[in-house]
Protein backbone atom coordinates (compact mmCIF):
# COMPACT_ATOMS: atom_id res chain seq x y z
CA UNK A 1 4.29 4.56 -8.17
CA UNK A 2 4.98 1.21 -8.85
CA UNK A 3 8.49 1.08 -8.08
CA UNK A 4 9.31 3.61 -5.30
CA UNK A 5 9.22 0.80 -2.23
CA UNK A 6 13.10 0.74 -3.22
CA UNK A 7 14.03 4.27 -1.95
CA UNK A 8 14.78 5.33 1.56
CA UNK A 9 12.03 7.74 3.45
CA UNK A 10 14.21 10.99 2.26
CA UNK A 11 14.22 10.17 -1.22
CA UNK A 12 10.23 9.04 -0.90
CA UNK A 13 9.66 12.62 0.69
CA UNK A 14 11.56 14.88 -2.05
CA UNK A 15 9.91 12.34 -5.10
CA UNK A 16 6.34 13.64 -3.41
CA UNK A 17 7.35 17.45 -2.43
CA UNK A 18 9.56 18.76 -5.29
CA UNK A 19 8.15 16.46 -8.49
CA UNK A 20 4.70 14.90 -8.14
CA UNK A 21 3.10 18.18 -6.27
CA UNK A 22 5.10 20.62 -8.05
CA UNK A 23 3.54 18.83 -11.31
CA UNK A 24 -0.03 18.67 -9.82
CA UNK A 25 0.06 22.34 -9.19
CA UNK A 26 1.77 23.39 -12.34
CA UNK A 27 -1.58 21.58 -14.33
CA UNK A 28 -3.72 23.68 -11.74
CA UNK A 29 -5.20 20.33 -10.38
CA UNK A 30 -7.07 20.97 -6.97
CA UNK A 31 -5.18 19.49 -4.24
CA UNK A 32 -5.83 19.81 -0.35
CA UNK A 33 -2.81 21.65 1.23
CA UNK A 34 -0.57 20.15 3.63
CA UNK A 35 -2.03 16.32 1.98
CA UNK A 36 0.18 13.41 3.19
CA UNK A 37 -0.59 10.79 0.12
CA UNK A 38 -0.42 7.94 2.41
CA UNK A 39 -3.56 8.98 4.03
CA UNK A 40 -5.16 9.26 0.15
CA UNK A 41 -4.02 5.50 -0.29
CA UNK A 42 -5.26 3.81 3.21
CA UNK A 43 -6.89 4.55 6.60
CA UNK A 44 -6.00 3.63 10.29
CA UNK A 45 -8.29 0.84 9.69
CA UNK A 46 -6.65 -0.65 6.47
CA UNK A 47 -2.85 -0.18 8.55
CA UNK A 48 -4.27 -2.15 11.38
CA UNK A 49 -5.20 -4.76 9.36
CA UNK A 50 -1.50 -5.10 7.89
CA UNK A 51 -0.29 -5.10 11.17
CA UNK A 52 -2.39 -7.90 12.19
CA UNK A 53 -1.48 -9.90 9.60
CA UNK A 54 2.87 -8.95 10.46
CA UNK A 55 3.44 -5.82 8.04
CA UNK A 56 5.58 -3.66 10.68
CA UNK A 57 4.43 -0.38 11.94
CA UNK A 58 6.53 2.21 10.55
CA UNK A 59 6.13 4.56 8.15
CA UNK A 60 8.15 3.09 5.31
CA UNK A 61 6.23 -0.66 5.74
CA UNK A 62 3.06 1.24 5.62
CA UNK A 63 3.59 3.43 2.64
CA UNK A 64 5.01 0.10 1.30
CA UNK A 65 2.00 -2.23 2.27
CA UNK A 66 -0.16 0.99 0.15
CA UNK A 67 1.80 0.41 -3.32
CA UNK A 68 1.59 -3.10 -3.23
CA UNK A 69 -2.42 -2.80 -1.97
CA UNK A 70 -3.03 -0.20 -4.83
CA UNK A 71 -0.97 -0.50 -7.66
CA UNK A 72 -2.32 -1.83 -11.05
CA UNK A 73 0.94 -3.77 -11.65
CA UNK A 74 3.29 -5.94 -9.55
CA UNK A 75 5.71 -3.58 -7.46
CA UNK A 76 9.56 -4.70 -7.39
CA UNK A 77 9.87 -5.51 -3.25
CA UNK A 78 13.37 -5.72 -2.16
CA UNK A 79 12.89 -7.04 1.07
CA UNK A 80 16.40 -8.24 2.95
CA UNK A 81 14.71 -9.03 6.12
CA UNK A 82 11.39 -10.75 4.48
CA UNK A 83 9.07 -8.69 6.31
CA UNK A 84 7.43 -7.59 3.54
CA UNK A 85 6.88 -11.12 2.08
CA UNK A 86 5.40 -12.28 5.10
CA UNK A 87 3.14 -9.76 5.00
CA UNK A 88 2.72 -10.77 1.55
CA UNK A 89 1.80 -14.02 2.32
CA UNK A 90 -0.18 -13.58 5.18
CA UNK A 91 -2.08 -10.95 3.53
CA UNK A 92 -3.13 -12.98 0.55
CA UNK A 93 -3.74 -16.38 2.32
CA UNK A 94 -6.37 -14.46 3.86
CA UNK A 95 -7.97 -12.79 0.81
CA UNK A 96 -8.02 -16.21 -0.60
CA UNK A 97 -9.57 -18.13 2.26
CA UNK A 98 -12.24 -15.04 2.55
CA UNK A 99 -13.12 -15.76 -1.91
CA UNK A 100 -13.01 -19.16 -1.44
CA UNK A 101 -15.61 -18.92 1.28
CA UNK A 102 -17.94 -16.50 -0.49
CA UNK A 103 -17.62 -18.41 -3.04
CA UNK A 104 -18.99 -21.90 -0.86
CA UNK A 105 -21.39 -19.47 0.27
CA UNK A 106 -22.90 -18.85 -3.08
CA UNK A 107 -22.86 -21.89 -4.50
CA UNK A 108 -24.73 -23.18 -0.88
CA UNK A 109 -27.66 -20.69 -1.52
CA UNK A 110 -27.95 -21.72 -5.18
């Protein structure tokens, strides 16, 4: 999963619906039919979010905005435009401004 943010929506679409469910099924692992595995990755909630903080709204962005929000390893990110490192940046300035504060917080109440 890592590395698919470099291929196009069509490539994205026949990775998921002729290899990765064909393989699920073929090892009889219970699957919900019709699943879209962008909405097993994130919510509305956690898309909003991105948006807020300048990750664009279509479909590519988003699926891209999941890898890099749940893979275990750093994702290659070709982004011409820098949309996705803005994002990036915006993204993680405010998970660091929201440890640094719990972490005030704690040491406060200790």
């Amino acid at each position: 999963m890592s590395y698919i943010g470099a291929f196009g929506a069509e490539f994205r679409e026949k990775l998921w619906k002729e290899t990765w469910l064909v393989d699920l099924i073929s090892r009889e692992i219970p699957i919900t039919e019709g699943i879209d595995p962008l909405e097993v990755l994130t919510d509305d909630s956690k898309v909003a979010n991105w948006q807020n903080e300048g990750l664009p709204a279509d479909r590519i962005s988003v699926e891209n905005g999941s890898i890099v929000s749940n893979a275990e390893r750093w994702p290659l990110i070709i982004d011409p435009q820098l949309q996705g490192i803005k994002w990036i940046k915006n993204n993680e300035e405010l998970r660091v401004e929201k440890e640094v504060s719990e972490c005030v917080n704690e040491h406060e109440t200790t």
